[in-house]
Protein backbone atom coordinates (compact mmCIF):
# COMPACT_ATOMS: atom_id res chain seq x y z
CA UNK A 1 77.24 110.71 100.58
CA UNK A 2 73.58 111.93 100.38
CA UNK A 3 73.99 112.97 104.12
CA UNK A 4 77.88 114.43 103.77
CA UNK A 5 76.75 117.90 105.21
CA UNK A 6 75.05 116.43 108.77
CA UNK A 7 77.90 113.99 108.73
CA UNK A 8 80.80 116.34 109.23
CA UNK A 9 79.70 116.39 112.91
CA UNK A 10 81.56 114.92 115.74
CA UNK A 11 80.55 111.11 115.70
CA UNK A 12 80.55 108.68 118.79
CA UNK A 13 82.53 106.04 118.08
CA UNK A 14 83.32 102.68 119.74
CA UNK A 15 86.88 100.75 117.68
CA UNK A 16 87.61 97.61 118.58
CA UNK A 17 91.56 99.31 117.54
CA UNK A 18 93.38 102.11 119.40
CA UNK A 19 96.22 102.08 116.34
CA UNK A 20 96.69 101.08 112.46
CA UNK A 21 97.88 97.26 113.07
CA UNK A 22 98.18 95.71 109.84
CA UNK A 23 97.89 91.76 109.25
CA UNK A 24 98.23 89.13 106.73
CA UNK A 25 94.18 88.30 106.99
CA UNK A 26 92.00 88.94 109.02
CA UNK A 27 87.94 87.51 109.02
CA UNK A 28 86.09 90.46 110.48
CA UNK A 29 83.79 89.84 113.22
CA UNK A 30 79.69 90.58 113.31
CA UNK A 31 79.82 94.64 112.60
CA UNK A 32 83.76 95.10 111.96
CA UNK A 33 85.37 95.41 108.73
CA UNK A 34 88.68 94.76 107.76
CA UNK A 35 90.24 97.33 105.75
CA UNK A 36 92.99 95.74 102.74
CA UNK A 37 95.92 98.42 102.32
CA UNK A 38 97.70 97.89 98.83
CA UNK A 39 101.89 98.49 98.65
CA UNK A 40 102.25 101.03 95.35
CA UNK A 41 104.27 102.76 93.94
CA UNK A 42 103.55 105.91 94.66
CA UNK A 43 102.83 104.69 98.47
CA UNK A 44 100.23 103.01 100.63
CA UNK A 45 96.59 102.84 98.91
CA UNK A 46 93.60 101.03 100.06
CA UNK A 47 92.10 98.28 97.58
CA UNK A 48 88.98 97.20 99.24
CA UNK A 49 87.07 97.22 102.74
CA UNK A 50 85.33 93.60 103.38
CA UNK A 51 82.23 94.18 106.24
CA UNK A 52 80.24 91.52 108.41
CA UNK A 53 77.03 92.73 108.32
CA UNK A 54 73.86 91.27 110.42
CA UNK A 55 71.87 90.93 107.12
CA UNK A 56 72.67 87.89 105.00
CA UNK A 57 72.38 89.50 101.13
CA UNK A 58 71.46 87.85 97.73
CA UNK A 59 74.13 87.86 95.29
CA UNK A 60 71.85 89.97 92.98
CA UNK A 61 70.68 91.84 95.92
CA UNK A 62 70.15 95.48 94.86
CA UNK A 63 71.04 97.37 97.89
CA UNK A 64 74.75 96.40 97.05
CA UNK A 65 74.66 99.93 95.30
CA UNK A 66 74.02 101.98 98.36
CA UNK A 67 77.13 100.69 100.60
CA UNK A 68 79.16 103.93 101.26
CA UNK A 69 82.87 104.40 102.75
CA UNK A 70 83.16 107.12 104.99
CA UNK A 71 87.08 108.26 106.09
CA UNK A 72 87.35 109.31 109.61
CA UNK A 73 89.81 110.68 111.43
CA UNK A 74 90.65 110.19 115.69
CA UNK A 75 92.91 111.14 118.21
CA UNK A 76 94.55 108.30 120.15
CA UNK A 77 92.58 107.07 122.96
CA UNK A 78 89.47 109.40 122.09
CA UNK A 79 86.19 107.86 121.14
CA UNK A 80 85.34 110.61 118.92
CA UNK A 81 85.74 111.08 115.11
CA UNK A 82 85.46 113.18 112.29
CA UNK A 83 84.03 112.38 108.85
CA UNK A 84 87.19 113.63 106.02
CA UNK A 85 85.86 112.25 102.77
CA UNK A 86 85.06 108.86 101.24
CA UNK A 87 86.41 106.16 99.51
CA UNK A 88 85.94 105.61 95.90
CA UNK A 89 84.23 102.33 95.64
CA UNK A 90 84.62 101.04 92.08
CA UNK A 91 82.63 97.51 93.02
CA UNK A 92 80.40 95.81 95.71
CA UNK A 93 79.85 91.74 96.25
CA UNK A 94 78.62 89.53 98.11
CA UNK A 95 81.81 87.73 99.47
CA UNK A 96 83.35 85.39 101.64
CA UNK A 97 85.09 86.60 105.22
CA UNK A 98 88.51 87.13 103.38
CA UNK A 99 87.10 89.56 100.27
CA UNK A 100 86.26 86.94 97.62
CA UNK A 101 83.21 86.72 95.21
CA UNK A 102 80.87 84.37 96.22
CA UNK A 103 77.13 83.09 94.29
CA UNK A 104 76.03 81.73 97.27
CA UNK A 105 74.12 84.14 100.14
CA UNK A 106 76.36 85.38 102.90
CA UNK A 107 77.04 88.40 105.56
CA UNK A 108 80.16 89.40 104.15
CA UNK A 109 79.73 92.42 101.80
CA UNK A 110 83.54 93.50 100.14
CA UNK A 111 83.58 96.76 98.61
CA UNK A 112 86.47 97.42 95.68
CA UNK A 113 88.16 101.22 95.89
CA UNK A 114 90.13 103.12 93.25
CA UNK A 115 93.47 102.00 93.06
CA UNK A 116 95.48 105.10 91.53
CA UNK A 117 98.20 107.38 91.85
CA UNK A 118 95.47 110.00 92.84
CA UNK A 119 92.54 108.51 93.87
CA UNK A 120 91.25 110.61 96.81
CA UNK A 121 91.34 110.02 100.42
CA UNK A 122 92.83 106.44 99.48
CA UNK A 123 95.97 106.89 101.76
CA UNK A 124 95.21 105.36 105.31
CA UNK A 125 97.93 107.54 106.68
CA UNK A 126 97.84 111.00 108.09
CA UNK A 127 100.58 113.32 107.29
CA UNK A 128 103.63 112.59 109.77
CA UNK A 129 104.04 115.96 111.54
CA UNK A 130 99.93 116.18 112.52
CA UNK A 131 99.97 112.76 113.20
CA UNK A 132 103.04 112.65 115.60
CA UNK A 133 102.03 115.76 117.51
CA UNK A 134 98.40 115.12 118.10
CA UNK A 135 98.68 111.57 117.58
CA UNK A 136 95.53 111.40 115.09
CA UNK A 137 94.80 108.43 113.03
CA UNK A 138 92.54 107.30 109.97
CA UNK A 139 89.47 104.76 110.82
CA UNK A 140 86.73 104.12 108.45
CA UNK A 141 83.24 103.59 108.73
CA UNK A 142 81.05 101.39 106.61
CA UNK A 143 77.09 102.59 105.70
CA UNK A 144 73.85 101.90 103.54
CA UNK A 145 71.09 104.01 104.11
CA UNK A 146 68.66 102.02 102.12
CA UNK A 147 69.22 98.86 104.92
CA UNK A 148 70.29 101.44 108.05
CA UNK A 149 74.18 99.92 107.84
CA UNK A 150 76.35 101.70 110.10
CA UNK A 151 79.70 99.65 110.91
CA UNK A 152 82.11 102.16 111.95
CA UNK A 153 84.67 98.80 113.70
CA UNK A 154 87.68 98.38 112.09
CA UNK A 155 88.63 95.09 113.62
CA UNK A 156 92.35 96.04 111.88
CA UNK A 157 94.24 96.60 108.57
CA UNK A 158 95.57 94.15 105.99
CA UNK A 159 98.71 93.70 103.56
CA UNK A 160 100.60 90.88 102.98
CA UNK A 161 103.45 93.14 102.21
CA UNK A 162 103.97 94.17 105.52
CA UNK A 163 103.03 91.39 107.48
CA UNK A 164 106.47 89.64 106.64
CA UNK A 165 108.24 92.40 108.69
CA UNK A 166 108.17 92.40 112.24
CA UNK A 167 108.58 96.04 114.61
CA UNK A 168 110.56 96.41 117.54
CA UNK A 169 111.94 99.95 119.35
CA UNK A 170 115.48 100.47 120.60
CA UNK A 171 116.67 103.69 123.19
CA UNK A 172 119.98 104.89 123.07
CA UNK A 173 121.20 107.70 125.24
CA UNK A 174 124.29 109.46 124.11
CA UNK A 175 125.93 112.84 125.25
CA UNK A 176 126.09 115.87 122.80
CA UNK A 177 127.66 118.90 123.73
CA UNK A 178 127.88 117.92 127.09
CA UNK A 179 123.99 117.15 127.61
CA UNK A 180 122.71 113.41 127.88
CA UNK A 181 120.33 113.01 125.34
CA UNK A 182 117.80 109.90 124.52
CA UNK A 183 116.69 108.75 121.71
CA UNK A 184 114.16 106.22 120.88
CA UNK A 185 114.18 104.61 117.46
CA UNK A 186 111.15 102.08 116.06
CA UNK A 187 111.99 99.78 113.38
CA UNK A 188 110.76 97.31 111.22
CA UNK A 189 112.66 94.48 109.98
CA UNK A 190 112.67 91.21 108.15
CA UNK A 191 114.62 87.71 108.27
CA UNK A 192 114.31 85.53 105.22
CA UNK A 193 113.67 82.05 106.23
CA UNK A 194 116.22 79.64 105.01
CA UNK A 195 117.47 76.18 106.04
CA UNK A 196 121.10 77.07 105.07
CA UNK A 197 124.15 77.53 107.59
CA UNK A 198 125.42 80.77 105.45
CA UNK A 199 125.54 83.84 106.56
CA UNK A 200 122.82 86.23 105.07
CA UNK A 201 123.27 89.97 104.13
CA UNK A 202 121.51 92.87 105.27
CA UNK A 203 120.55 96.21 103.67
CA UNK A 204 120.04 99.26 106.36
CA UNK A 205 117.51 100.87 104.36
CA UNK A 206 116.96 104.84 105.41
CA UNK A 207 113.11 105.87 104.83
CA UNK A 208 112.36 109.58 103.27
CA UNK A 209 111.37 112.74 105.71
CA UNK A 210 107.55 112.02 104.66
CA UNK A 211 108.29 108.45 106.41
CA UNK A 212 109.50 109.96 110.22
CA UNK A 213 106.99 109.89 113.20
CA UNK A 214 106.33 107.39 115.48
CA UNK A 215 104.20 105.06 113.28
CA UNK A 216 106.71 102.31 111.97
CA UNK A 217 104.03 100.53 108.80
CA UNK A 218 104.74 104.33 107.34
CA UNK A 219 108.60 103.00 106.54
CA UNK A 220 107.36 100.13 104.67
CA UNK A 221 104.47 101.77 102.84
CA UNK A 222 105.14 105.33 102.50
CA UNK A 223 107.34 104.36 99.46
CA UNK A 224 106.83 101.04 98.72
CA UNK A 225 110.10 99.97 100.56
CA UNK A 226 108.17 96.43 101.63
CA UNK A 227 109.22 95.45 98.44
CA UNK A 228 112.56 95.27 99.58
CA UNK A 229 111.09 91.57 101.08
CA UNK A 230 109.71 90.62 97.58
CA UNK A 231 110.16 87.92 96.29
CA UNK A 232 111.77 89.73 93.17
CA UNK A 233 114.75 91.49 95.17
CA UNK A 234 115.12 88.71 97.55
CA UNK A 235 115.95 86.21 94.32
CA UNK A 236 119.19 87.68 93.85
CA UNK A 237 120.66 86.29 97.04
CA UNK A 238 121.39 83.22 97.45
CA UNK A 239 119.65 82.45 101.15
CA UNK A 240 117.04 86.37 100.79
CA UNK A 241 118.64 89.22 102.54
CA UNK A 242 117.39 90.89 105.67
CA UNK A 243 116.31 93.89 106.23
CA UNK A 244 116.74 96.76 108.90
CA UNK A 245 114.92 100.15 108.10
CA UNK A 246 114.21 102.20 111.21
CA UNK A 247 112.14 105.19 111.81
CA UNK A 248 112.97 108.75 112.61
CA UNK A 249 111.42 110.57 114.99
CA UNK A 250 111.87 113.81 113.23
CA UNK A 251 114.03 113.75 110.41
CA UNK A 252 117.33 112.35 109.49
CA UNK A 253 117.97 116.01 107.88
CA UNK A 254 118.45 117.17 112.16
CA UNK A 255 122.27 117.38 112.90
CA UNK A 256 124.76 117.60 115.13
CA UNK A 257 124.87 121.26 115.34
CA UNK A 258 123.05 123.67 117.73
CA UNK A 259 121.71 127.13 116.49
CA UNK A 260 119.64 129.85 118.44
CA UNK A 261 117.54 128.26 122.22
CA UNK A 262 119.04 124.90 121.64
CA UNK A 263 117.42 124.13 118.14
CA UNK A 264 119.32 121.61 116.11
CA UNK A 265 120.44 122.98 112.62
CA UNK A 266 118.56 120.63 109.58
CA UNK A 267 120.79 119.43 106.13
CA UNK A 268 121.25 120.77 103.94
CA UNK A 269 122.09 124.40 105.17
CA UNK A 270 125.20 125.88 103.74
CA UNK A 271 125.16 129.34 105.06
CA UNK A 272 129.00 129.44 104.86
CA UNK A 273 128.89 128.67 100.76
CA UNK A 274 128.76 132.36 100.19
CA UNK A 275 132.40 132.68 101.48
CA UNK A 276 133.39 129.67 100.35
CA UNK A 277 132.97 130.91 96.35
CA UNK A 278 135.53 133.14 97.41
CA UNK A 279 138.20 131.60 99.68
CA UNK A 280 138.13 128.21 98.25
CA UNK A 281 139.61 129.60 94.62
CA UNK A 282 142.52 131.07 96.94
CA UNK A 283 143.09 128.10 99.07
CA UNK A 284 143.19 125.50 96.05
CA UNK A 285 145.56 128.51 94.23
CA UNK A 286 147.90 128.33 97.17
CA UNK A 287 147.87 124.56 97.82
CA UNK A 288 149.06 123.75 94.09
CA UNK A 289 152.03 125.89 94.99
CA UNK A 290 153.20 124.57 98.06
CA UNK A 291 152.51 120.82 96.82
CA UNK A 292 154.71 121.94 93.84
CA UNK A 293 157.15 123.06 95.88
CA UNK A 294 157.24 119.68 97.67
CA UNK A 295 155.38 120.88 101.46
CA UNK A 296 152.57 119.92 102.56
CA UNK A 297 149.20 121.66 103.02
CA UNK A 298 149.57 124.60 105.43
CA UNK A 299 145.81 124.66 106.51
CA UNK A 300 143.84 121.55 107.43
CA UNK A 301 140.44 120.64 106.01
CA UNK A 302 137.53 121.90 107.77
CA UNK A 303 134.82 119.81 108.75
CA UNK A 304 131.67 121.36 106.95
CA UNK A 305 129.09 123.01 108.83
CA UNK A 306 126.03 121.26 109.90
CA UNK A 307 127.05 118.19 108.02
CA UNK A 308 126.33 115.04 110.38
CA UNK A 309 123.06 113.79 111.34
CA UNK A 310 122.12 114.15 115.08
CA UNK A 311 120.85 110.09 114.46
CA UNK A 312 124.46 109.29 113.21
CA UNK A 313 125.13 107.90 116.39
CA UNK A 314 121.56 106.28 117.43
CA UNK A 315 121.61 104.09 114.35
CA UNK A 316 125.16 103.03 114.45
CA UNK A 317 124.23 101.49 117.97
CA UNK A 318 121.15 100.27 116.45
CA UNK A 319 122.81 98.33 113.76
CA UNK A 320 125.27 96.67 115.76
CA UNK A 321 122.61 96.12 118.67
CA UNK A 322 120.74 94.17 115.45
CA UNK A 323 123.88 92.38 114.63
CA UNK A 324 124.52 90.83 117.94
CA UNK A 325 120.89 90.06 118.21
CA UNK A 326 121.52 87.74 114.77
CA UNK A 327 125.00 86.34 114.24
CA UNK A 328 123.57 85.05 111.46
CA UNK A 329 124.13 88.55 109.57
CA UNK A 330 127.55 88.48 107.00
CA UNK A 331 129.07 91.53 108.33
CA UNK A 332 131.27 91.20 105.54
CA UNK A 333 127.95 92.33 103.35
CA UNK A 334 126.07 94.84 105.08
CA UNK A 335 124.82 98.05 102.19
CA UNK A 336 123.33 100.89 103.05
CA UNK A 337 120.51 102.16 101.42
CA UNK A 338 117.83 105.01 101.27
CA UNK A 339 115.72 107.48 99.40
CA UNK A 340 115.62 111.65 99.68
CA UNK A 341 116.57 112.40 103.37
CA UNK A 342 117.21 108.88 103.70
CA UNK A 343 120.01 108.87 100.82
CA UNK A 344 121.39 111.69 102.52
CA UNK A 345 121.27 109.74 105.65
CA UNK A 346 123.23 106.71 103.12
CA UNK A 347 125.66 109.18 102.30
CA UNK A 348 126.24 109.95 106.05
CA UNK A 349 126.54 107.00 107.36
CA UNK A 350 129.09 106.00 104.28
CA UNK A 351 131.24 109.10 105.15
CA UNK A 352 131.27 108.69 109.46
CA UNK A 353 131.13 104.77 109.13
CA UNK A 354 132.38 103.53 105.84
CA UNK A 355 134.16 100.87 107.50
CA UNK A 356 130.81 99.17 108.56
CA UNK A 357 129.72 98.51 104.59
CA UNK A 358 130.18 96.94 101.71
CA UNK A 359 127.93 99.42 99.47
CA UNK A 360 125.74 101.45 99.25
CA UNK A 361 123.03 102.68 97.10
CA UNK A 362 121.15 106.00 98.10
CA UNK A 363 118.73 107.48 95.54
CA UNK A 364 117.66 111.06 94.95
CA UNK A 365 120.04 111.56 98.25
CA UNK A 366 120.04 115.26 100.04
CA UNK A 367 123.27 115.34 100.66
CA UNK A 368 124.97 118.56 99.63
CA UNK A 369 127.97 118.09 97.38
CA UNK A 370 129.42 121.01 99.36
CA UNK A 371 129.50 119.47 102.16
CA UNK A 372 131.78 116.49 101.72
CA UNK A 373 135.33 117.39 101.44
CA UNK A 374 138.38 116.10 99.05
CA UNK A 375 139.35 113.73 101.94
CA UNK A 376 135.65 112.10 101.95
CA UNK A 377 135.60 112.21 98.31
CA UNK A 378 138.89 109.84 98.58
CA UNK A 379 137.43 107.55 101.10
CA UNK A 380 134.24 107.20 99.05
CA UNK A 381 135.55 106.35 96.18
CA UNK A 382 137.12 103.39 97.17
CA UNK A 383 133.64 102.32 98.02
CA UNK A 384 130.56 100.37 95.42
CA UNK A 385 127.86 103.45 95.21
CA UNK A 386 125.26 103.31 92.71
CA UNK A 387 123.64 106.83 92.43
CA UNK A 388 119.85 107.04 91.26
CA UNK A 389 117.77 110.14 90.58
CA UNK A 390 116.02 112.11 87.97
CA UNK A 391 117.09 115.30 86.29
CA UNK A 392 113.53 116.60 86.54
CA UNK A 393 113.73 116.43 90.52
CA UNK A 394 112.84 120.20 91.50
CA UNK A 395 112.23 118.66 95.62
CA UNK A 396 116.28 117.48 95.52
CA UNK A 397 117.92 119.13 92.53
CA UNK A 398 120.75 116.72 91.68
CA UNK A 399 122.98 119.70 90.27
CA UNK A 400 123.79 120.83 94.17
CA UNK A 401 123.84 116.99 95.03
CA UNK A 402 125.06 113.76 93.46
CA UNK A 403 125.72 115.67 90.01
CA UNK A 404 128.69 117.23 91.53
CA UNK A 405 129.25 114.30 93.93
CA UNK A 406 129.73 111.85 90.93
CA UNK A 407 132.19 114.05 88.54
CA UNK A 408 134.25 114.41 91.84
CA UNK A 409 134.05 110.57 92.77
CA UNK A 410 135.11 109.74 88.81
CA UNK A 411 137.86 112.53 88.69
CA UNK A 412 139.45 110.08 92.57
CA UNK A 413 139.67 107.20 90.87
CA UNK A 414 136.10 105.66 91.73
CA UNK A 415 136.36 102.39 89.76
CA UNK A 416 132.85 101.12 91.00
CA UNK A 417 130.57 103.70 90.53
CA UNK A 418 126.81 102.85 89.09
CA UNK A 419 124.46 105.55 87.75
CA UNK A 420 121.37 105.66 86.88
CA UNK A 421 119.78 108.82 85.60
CA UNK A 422 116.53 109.71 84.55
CA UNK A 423 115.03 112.27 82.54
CA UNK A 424 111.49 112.19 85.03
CA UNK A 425 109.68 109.15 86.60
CA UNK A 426 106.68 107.41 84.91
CA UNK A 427 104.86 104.18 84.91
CA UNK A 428 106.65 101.90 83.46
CA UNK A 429 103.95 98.93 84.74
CA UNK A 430 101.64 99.65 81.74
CA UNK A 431 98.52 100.09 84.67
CA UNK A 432 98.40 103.87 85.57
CA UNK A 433 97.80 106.40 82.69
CA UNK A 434 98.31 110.52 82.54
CA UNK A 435 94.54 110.88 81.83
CA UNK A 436 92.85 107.64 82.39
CA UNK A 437 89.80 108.67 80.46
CA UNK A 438 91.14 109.43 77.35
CA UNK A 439 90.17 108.29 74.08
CA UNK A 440 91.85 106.62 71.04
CA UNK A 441 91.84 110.18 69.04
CA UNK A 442 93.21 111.98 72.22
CA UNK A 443 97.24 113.50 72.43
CA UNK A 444 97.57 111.61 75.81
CA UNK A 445 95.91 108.21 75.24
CA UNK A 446 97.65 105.60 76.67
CA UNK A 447 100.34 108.18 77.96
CA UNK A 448 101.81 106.96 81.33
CA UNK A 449 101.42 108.57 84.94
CA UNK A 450 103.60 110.63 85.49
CA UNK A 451 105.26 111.07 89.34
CA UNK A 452 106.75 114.00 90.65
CA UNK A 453 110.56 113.83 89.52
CA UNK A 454 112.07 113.17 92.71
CA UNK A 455 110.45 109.90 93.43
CA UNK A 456 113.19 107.94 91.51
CA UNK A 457 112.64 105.57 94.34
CA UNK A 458 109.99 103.87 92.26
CA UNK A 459 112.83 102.65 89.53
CA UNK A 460 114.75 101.42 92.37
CA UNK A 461 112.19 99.38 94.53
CA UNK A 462 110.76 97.96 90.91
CA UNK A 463 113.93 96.77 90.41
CA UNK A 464 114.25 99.15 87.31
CA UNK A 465 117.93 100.24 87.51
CA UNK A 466 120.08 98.53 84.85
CA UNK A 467 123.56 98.94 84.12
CA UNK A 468 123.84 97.40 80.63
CA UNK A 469 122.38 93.86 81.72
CA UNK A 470 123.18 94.01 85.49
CA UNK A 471 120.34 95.48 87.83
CA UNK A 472 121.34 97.65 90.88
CA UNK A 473 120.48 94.06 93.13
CA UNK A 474 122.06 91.70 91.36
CA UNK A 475 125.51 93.99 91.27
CA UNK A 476 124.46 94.49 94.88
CA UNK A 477 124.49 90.85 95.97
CA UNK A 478 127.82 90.61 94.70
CA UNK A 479 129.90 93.09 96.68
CA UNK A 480 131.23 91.83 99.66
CA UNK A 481 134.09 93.84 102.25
């Protein structure tokens, strides 16, 4: 911006919204814009800001070069903002109210914005921990100089994506250690419509720690789980499958178990493995004698440390609060589903409430091999799981997780166990490119992105997880209780 410096001020500011509320379309009013939020992979990216200006422009005009997009940034309630950055903008038209090209003269001005894994300040979300505890928010503001444009009304957001799930909030109070506690969960879900008098399925899908706050469209977006409504995943069941994926507060990582003042121990801490390298060799020494000599185990399994999620409980009564809500849910087929702290939250809920479903799928899950035991290993393997990460993951290294987890699942007798592994996580779309600029005689030229290894989520929610000629939701929408 030719005035970025003056701009970093405090800026009055009058918003038709007090929250991000995201629509299928929207037709911004005189001086609002409507601001279109893409579903990528890597998360939630916007793709182009349409305005309603008071001027009525030319096709050809040439102050379409001067329109700016300025990111701001608000607290709840407050009338005051903050220029952080600017949009890329990549392309400006003259355009109808909904965003497209028109050769006829109009008020509508849409501005295209880079569309890439890292194009800067594209994400329309602030960071979950600033924006739960100060409750900011991103608005934007729309200028051109040249015509003295300032639109800084965001009449609301826009992606189709989203706008086929619907949010509700659910409080469940529950006693822990002898103190009532309440707990108030948001969630999004989504019914397929269908004429038919089967029963549907449902996947609980569990959202990553980058996904908790209080701001339910960051479930959805933050890693592309909308496309879980898609019309791709959808196809492989016969009448769609609905979806439950509720938000966490925190994190799903808080437990049961309370440390120093009151504060909830987070998974994974295993600050008992140290003595565990030790005693286990002796106790596994001692229990192949007395098993050979026909007695049972002298010492009963331990429950790990620090091992079940504080929301364990919350969720469960969420689910079945959900399920009584729509009878129209198979509880027969009910999976479980989730990425990072949300596959440790799927691995969880499979070892306190296995009973509840018919398989599960969690992907680059946090769940500490140490901290299931033999007995759980048993259980579990009598279940469907189909493990998916990346051996490049440095966030969740699979060697203290599902590495383990699998080799002990295979060595009980797991006979439907699914795996994929990756070596890292690229594009696989043929769109996004390592260096985007390079040239025909360049090393990387036409080399795919490359994502940070542990967001193995991507092969999963492009429905990119094969085993031979089966994908993970076609063997999926076969298992059944």
């Amino acid at each position: 911006m030719k005035r970025k410096s003056i701009f970093l001020l405090i800026l009055l500011f009058t918003s038709t919204i007090f929250s991000q509320t995201f629509f299928e379309s929207l037709e911004p009013g005189e001086n609002q814009i409507a601001v279109y939020v893409a579903s990528c992979d890597w998360g939630p990216c916007i793709e182009k800001v349409v305005a309603h200006t008071k001027i009525t422009f030319e096709p050809d005009s040439p102050y379409l070069k001067d329109f700016e997009i300025d990111r701001l940034i608000y607290q709840q309630g407050s009338t005051m903002g903050i220029a952080k950055g600017e949009l890329t903008i990549t392309e400006v038209f003259v355009s109808d109210s909904k965003g497209n090209k028109v050769n006829t003269p109009s008020n509508y001005v849409t501005m295209l914005t880079d569309v890439y894994p890292d194009a800067e300040n594209s994400n329309p979300f602030i960071s979950n921990s600033a924006s739960s505890i100060f409750e900011l928010y991103y608005s934007y503001r729309v200028q051109n100089d040249s015509l003295n444009i300032n639109i800084p009304n965001v009449q609301g957001f826009v992606c189709k994506d989203v706008s086929k799930f619907s949010q509700k909030s659910f409080e469940h109070k529950m006693l822990l250690q002898d103190v009532e506690m309440e707990v108030n969960l948001k969630y999004m879900f989504y019914l397929p419509e269908t004429n038919s008098e089967k029963k549907i399925p449902l996947i609980l899908w569990f959202h990553g720690l980058g996904e908790s706050g209080t701001n339910p469209y960051l479930v959805l977006l933050g890693t592309k789980s909308s496309a879980l409504a898609g019309p791709k995943i959808q196809s492989y069941f016969e009448n769609g499958i609905a979806i439950l994926a509720p938000q966490c507060p925190s994190g799903w990582l808080e437990t049961t178990e309370v440390g120093a003042m009151g504060i909830r121990y987070w998974a994974p801490v295993d600050i008992d493995a140290p003595i565990k390298k030790i005693t286990n060799p002796v106790k596994k020494f001692f229990n192949k004698i007395f098993e050979f000599e026909g007695r049972k185990n002298p010492e009963p399994e331990e429950d790990p440390f620090a091992a079940v999620s504080y929301y364990t409980e919350p969720v469960t009564a969420l689910l079945y609060d959900f399920l009584e809500a729509h009878p129209e849910i198979d509880r027969d087929r009910i999976y479980v589903g989730g990425c990072s702290a949300g596959g440790y939250m799927t691995m969880n809920m499979m070892i306190q409430h296995s009973d509840i479903f018919a398989a599960a799928f969690p992907t680059c899950e946090y769940y500490l091999d140490s901290k299931i035991t033999d007995s759980q290993i048993k259980e579990l393997a009598q279940k469907p799981l189909w493990f998916t990460y990346s051996l490049n993951d440095t966030t969740v290294k699979p060697e203290n997780c599902c590495i383990p987890t699998i080799k002990r699942l295979k060595i009980a007798g797991a006979k439907n166990l699914k795996i994929s592994e990756f070596p890292n996580v690229i594009d696989l779309t043929g769109k996004y490119y390592k260096n985007r600029k390079a040239k025909k005689d360049d090393d990387d030229f036409e080399k795919p992105f490359e994502y940070d290894g542990h967001y193995s989520w991507i092969y999963v929610l492009d429905d990119l997880c094969y085993d031979e000629n089966e994908s993970l939701f076609e063997w999926l929408s076969h298992q059944s209780k």
